[in-house]
PDB file of N, CA and C in Angstrom:
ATOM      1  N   UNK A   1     -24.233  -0.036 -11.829  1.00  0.00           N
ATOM      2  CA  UNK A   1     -23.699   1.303 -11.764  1.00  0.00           C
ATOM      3  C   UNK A   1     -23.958   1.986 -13.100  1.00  0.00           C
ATOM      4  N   UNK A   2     -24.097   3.006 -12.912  1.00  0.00           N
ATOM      5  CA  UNK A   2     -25.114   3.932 -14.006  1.00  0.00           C
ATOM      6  C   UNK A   2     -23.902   4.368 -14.957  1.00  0.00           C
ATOM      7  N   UNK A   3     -23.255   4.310 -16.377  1.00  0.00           N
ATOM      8  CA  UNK A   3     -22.445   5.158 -16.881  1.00  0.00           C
ATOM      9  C   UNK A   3     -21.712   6.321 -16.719  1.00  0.00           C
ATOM     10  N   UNK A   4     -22.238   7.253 -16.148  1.00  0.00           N
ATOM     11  CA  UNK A   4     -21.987   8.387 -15.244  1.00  0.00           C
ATOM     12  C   UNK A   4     -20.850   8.181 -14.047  1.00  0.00           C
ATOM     13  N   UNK A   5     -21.588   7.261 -13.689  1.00  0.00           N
ATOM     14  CA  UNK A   5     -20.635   6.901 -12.334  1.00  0.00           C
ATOM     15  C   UNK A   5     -19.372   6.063 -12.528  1.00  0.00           C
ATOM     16  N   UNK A   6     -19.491   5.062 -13.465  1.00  0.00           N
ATOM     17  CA  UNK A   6     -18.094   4.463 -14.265  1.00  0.00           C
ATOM     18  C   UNK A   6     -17.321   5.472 -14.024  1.00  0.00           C
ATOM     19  N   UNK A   7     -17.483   6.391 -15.395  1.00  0.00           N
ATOM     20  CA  UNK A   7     -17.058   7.353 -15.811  1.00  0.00           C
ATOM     21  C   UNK A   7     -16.404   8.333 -14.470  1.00  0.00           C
ATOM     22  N   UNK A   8     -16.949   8.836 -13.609  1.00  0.00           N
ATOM     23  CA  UNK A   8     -16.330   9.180 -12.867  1.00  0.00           C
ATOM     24  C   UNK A   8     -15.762   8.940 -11.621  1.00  0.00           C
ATOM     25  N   UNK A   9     -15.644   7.796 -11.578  1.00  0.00           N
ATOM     26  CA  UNK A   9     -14.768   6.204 -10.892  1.00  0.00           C
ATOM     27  C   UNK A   9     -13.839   6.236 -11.937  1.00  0.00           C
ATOM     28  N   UNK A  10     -13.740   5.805 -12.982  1.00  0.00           N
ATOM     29  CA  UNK A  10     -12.487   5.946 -13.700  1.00  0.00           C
ATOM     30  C   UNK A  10     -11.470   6.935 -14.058  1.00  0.00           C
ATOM     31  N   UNK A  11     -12.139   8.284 -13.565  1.00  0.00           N
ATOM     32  CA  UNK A  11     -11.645   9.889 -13.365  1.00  0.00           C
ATOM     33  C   UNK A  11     -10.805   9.658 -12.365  1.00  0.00           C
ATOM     34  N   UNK A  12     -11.114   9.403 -11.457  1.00  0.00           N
ATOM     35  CA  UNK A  12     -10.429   9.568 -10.174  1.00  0.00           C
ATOM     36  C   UNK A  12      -9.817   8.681 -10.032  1.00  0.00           C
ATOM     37  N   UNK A  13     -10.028   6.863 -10.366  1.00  0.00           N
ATOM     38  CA  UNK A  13      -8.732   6.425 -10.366  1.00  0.00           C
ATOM     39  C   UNK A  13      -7.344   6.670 -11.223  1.00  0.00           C
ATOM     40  N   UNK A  14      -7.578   7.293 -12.342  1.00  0.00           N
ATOM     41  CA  UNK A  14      -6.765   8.003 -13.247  1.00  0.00           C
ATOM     42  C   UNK A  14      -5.877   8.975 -12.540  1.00  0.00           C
ATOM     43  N   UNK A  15      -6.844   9.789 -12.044  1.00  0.00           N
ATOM     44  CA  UNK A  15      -6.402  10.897 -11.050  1.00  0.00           C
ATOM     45  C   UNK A  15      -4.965  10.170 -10.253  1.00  0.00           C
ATOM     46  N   UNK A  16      -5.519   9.321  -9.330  1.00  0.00           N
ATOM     47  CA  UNK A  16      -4.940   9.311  -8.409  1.00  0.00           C
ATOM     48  C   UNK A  16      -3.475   8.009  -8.652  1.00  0.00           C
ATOM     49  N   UNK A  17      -4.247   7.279 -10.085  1.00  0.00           N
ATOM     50  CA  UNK A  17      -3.131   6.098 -10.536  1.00  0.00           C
ATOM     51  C   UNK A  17      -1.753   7.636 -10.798  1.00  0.00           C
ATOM     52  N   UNK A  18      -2.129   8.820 -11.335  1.00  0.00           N
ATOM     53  CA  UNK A  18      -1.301  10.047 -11.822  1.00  0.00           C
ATOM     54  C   UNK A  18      -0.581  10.034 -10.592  1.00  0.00           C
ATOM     55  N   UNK A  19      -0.933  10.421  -9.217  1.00  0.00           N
ATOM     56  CA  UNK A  19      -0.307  10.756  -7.654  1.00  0.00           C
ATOM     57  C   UNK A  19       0.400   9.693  -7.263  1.00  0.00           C
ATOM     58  N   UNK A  20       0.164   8.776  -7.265  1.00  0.00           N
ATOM     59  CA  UNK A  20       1.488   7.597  -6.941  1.00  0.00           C
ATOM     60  C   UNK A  20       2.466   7.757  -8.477  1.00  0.00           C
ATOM     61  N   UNK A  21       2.013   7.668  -9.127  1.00  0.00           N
ATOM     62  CA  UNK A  21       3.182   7.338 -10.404  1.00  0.00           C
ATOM     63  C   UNK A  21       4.204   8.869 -10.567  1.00  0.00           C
ATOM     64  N   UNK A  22       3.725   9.990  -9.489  1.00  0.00           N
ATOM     65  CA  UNK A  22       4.605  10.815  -9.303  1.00  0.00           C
ATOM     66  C   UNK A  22       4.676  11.650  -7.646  1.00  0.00           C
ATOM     67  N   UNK A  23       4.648  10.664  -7.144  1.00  0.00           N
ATOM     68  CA  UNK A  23       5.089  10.553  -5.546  1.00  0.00           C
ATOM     69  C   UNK A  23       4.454  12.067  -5.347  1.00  0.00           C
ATOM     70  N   UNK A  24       3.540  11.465  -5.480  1.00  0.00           N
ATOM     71  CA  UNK A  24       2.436  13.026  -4.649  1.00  0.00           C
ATOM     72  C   UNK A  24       1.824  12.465  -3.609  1.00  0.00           C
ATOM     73  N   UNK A  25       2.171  11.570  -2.903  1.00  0.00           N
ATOM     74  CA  UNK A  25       1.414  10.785  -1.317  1.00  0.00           C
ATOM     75  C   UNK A  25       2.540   9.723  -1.267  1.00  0.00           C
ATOM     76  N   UNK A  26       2.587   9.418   0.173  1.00  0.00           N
ATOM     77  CA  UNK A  26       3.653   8.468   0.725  1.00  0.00           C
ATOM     78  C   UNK A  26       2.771   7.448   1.170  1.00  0.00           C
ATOM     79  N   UNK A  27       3.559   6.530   0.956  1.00  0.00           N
ATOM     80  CA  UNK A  27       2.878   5.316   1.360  1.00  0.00           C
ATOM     81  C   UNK A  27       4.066   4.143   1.621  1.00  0.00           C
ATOM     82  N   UNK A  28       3.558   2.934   2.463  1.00  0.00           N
ATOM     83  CA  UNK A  28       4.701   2.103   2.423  1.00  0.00           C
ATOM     84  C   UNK A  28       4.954   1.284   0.918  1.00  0.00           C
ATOM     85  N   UNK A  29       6.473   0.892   0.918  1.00  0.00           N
ATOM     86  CA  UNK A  29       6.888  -0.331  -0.281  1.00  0.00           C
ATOM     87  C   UNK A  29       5.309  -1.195  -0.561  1.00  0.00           C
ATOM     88  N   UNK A  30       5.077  -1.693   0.803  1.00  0.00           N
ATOM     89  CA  UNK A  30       3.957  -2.612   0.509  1.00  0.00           C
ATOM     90  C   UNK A  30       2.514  -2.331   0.009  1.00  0.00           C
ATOM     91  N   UNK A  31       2.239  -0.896   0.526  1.00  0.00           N
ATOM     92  CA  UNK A  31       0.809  -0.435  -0.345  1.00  0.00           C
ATOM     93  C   UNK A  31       1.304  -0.177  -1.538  1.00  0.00           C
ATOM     94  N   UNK A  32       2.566   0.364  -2.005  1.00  0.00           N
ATOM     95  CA  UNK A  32       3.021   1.306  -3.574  1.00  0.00           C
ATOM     96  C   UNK A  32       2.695  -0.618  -4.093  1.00  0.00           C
ATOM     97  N   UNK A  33       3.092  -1.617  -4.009  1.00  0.00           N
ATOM     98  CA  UNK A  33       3.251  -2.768  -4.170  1.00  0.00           C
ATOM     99  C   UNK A  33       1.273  -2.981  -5.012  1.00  0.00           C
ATOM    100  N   UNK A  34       1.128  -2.936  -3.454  1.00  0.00           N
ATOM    101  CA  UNK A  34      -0.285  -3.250  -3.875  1.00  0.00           C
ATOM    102  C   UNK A  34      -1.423  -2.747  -4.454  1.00  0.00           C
ATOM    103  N   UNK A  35      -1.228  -1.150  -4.309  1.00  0.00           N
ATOM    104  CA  UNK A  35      -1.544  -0.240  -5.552  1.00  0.00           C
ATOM    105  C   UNK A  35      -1.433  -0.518  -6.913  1.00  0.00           C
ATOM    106  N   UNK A  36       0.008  -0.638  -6.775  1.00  0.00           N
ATOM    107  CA  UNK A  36       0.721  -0.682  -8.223  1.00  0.00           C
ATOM    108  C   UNK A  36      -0.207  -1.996  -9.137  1.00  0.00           C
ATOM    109  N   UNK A  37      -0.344  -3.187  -8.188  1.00  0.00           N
ATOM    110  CA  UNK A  37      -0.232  -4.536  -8.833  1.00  0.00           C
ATOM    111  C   UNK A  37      -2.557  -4.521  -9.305  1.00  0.00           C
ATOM    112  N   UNK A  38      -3.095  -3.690  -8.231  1.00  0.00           N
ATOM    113  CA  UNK A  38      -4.368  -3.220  -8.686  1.00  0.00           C
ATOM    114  C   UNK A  38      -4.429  -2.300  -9.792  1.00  0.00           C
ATOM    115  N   UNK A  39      -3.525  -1.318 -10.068  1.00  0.00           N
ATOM    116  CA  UNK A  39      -3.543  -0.642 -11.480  1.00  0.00           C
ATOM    117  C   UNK A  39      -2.902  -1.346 -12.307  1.00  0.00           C
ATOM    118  N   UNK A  40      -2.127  -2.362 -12.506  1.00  0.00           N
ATOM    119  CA  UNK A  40      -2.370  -3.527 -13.350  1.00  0.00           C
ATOM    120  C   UNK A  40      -3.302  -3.613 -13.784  1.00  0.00           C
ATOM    121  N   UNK A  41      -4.234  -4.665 -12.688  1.00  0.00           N
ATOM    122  CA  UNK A  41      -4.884  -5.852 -13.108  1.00  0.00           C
ATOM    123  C   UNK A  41      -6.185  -4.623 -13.522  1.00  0.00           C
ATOM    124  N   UNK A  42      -5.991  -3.249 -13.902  1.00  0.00           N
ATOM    125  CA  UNK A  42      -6.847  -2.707 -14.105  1.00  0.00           C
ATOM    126  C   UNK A  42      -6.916  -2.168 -16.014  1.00  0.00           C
ATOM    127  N   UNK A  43      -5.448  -2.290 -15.690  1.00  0.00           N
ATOM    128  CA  UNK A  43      -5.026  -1.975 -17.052  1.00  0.00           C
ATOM    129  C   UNK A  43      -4.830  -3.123 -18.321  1.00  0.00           C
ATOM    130  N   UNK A  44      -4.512  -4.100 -16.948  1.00  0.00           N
ATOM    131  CA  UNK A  44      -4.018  -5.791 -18.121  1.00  0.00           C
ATOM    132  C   UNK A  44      -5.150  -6.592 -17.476  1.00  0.00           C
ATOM    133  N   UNK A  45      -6.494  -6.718 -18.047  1.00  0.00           N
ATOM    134  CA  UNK A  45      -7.583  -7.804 -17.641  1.00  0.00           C
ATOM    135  C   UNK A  45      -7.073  -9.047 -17.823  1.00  0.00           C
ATOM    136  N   UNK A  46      -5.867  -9.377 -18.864  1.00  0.00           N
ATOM    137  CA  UNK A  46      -5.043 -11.098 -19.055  1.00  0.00           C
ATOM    138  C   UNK A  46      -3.612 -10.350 -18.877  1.00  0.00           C
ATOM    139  N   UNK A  47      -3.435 -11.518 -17.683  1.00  0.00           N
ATOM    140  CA  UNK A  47      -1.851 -11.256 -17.155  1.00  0.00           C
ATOM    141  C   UNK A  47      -0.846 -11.155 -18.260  1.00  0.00           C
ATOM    142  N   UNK A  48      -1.014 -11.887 -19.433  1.00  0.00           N
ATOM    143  CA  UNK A  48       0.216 -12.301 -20.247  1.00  0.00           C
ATOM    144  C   UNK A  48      -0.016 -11.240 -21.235  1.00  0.00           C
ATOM    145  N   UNK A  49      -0.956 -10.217 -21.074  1.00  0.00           N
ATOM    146  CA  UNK A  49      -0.575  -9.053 -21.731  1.00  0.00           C
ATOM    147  C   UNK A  49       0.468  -8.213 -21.442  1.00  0.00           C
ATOM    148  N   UNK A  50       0.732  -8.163 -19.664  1.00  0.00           N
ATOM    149  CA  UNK A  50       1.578  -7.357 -19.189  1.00  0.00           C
ATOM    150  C   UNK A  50       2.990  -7.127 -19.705  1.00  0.00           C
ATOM    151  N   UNK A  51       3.561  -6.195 -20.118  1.00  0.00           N
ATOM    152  CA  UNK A  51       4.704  -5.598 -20.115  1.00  0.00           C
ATOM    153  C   UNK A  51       5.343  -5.268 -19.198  1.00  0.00           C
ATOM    154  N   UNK A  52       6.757  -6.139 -18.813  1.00  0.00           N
ATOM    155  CA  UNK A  52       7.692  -5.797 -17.639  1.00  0.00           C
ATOM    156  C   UNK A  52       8.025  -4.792 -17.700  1.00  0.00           C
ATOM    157  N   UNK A  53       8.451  -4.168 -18.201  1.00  0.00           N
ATOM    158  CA  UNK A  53       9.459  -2.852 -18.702  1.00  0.00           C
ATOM    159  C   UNK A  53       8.417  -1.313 -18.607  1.00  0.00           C
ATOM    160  N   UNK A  54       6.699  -1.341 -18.377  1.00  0.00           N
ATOM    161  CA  UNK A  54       6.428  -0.487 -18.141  1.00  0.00           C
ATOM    162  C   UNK A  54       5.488  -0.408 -17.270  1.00  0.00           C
ATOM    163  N   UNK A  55       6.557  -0.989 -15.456  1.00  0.00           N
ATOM    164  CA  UNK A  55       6.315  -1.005 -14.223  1.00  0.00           C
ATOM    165  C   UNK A  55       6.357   0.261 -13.912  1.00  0.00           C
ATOM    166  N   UNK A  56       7.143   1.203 -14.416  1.00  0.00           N
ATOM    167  CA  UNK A  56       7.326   2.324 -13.878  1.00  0.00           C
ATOM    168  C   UNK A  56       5.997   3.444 -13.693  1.00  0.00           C
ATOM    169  N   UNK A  57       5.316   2.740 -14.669  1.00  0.00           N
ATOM    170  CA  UNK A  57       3.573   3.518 -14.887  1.00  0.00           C
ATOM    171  C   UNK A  57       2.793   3.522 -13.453  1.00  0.00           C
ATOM    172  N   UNK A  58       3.239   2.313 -12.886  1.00  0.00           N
ATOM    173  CA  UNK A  58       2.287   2.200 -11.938  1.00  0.00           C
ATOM    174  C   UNK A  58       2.751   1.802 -10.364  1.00  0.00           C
ATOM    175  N   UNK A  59       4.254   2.844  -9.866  1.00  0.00           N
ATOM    176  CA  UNK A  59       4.063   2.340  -8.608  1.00  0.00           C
ATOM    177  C   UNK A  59       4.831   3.855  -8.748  1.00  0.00           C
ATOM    178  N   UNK A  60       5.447   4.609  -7.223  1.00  0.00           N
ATOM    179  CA  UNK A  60       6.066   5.546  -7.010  1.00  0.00           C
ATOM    180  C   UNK A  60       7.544   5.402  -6.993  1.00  0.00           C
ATOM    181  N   UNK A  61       7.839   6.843  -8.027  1.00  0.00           N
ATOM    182  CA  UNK A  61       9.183   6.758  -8.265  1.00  0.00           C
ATOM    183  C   UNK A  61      10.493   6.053  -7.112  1.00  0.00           C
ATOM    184  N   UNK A  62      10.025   6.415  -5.854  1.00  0.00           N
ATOM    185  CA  UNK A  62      10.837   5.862  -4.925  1.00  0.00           C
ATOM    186  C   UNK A  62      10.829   4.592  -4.971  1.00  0.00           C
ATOM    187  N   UNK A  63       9.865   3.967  -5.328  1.00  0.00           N
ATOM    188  CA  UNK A  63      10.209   2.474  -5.309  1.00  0.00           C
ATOM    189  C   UNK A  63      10.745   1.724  -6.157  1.00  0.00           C
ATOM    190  N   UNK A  64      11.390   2.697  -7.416  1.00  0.00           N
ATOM    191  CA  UNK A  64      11.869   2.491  -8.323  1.00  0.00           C
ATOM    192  C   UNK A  64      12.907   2.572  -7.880  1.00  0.00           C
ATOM    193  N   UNK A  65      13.924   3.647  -7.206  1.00  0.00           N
ATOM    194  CA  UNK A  65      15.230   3.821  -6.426  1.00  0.00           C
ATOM    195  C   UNK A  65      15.535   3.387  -5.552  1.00  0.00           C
ATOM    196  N   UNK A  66      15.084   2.556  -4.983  1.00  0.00           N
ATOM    197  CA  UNK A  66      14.664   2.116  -3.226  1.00  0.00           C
ATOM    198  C   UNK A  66      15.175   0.807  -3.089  1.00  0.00           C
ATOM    199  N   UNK A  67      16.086   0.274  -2.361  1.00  0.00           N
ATOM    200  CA  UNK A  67      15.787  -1.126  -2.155  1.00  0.00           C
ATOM    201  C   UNK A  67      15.281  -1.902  -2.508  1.00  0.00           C
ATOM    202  N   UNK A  68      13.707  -1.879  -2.506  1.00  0.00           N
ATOM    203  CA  UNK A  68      12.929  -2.716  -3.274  1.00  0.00           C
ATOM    204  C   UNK A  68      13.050  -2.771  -4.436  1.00  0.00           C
ATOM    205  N   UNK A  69      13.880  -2.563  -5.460  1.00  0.00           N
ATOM    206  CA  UNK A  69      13.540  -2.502  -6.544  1.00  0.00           C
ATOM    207  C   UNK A  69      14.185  -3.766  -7.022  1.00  0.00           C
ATOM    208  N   UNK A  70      14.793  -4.549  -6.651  1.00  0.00           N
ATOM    209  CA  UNK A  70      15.552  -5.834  -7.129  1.00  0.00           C
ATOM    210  C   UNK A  70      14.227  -6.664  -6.912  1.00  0.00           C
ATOM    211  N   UNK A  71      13.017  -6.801  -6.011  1.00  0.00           N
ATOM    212  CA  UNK A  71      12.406  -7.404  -5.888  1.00  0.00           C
ATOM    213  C   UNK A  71      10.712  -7.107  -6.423  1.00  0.00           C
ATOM    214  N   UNK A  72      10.995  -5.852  -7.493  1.00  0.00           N
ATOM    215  CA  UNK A  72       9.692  -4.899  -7.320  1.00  0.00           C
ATOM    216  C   UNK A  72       8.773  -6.006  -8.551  1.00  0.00           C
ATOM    217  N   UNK A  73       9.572  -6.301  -9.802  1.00  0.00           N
ATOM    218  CA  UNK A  73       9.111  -7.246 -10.938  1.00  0.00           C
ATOM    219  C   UNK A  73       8.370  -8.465  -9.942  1.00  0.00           C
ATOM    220  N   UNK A  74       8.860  -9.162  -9.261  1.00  0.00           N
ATOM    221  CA  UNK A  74       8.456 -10.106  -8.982  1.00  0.00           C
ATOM    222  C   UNK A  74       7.221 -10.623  -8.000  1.00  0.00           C
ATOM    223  N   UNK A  75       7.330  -8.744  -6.952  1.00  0.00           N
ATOM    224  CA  UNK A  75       5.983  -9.033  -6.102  1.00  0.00           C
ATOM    225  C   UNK A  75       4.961  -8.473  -6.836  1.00  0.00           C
ATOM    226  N   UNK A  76       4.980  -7.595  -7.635  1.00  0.00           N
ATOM    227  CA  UNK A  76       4.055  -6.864  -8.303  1.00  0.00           C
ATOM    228  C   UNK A  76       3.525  -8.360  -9.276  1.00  0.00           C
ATOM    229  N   UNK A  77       4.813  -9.297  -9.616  1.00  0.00           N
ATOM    230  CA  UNK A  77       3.417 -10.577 -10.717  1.00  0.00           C
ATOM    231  C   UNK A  77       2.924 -11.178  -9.666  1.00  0.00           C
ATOM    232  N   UNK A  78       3.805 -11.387  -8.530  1.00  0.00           N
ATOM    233  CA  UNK A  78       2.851 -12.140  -7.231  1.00  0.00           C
ATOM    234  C   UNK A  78       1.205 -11.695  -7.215  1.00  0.00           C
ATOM    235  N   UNK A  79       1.410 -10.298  -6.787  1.00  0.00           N
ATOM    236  CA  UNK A  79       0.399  -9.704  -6.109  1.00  0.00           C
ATOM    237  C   UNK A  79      -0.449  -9.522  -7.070  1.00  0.00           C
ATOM    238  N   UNK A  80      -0.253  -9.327  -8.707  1.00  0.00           N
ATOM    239  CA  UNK A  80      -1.433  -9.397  -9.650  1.00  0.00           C
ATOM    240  C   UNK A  80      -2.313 -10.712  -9.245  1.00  0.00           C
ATOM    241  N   UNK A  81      -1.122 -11.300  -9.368  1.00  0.00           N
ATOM    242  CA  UNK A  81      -1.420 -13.406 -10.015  1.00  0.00           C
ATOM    243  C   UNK A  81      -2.885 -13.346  -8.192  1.00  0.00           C
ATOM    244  N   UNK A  82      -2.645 -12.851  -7.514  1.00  0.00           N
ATOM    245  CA  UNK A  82      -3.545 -13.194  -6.688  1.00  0.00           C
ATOM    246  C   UNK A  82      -4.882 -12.304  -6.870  1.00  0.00           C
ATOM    247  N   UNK A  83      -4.835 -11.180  -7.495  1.00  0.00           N
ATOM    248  CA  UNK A  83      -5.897 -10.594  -7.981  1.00  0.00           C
ATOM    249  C   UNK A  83      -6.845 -10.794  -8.766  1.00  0.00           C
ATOM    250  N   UNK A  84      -5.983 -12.311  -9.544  1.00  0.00           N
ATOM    251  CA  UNK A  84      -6.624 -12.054 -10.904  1.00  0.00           C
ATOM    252  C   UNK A  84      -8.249 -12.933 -10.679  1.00  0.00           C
ATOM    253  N   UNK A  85      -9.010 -12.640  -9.773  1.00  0.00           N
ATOM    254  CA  UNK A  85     -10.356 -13.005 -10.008  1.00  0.00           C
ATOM    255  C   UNK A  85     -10.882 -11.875 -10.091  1.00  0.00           C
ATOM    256  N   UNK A  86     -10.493 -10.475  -9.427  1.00  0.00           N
ATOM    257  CA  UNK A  86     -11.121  -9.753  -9.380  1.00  0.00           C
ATOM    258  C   UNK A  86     -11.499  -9.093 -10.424  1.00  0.00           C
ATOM    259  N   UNK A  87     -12.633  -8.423 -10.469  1.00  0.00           N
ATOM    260  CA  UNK A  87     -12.991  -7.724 -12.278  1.00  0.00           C
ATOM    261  C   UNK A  87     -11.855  -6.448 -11.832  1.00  0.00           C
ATOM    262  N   UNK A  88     -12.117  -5.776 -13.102  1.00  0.00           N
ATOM    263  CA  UNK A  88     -11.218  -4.459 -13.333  1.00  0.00           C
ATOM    264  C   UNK A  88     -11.934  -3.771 -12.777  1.00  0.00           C
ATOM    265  N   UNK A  89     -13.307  -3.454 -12.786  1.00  0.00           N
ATOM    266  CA  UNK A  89     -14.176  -2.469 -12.033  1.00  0.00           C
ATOM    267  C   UNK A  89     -13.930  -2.655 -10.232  1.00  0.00           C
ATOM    268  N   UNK A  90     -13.869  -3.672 -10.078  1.00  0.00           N
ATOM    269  CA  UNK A  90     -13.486  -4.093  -8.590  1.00  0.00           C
ATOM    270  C   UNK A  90     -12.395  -3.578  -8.114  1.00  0.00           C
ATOM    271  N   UNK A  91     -11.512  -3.781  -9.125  1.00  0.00           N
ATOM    272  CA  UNK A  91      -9.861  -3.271  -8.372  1.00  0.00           C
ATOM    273  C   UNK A  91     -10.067  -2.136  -8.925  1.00  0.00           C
ATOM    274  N   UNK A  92     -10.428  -1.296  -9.882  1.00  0.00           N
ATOM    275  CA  UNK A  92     -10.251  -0.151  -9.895  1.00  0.00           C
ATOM    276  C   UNK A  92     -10.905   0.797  -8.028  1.00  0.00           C
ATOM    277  N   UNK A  93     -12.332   0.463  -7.822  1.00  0.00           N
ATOM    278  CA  UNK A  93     -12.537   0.686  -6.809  1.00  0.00           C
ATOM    279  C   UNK A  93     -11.499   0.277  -6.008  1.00  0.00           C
ATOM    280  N   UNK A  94     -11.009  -0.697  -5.461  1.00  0.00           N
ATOM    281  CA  UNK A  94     -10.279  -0.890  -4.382  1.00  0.00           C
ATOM    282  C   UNK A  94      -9.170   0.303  -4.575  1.00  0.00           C
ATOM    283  N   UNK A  95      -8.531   0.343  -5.479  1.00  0.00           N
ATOM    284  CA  UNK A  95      -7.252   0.896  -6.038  1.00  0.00           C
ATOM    285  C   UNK A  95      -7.584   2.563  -5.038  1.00  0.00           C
ATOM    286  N   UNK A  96      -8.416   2.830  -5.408  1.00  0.00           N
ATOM    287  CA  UNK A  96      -9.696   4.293  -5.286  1.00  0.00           C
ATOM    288  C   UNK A  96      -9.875   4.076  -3.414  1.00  0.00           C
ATOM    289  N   UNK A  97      -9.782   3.018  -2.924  1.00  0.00           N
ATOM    290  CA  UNK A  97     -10.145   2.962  -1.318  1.00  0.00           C
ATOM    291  C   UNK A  97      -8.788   2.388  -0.789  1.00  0.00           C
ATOM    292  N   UNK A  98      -8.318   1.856  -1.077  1.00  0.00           N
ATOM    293  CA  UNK A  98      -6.742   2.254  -0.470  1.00  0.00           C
ATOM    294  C   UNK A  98      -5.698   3.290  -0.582  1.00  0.00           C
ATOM    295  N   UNK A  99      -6.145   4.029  -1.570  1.00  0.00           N
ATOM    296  CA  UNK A  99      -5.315   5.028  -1.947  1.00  0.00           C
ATOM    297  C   UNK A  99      -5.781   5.789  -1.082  1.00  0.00           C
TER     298      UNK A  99
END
């Protein structure tokens, strides 16, 4: 992939990591989940970089208020920990086709 196109693959997942992290599209617990845990593994290439405390970056405010939220820390390391083969360029795309 040509620089250009990175570049504007990483626009738009930016873009759109912006629209979930302020509930501009609905989606279920389980995509905000799996969104969320792909803009991770996009942001933290080594898990044990991750910071608990700034989950809030990357899933929709409702799921911060919601029920789920007693359980949100724990599926979001699930759902990284199963990502983690994928490159960052990979999940950024995915992130970009599920959204």
């Amino acid at each position: 992939m040509c620089g250009r196109h990175k570049v504007t693959i990483h626009q738009l997942y930016l873009q759109l990591r912006s629209d979930l992290s302020n509930d501009r599209f609905s989606c279920t617990n389980e995509q905000a989940i799996h969104l969320g845990a792909l803009a991770l593994r996009v942001e933290y290439p080594d898990i044990s970089q991750f910071v608990v405390d700034s989950v809030e970056h990357y899933v929709a405010p409702s799921l911060l208020h919601g029920p789920a939220r007693t359980d949100l820390h724990s599926s979001l390391i699930h759902k990284l920990e199963s990502l983690a083969e994928l490159s960052r360029d990979d999940a950024r795309l995915q992130f970009i086709q599920v959204h």
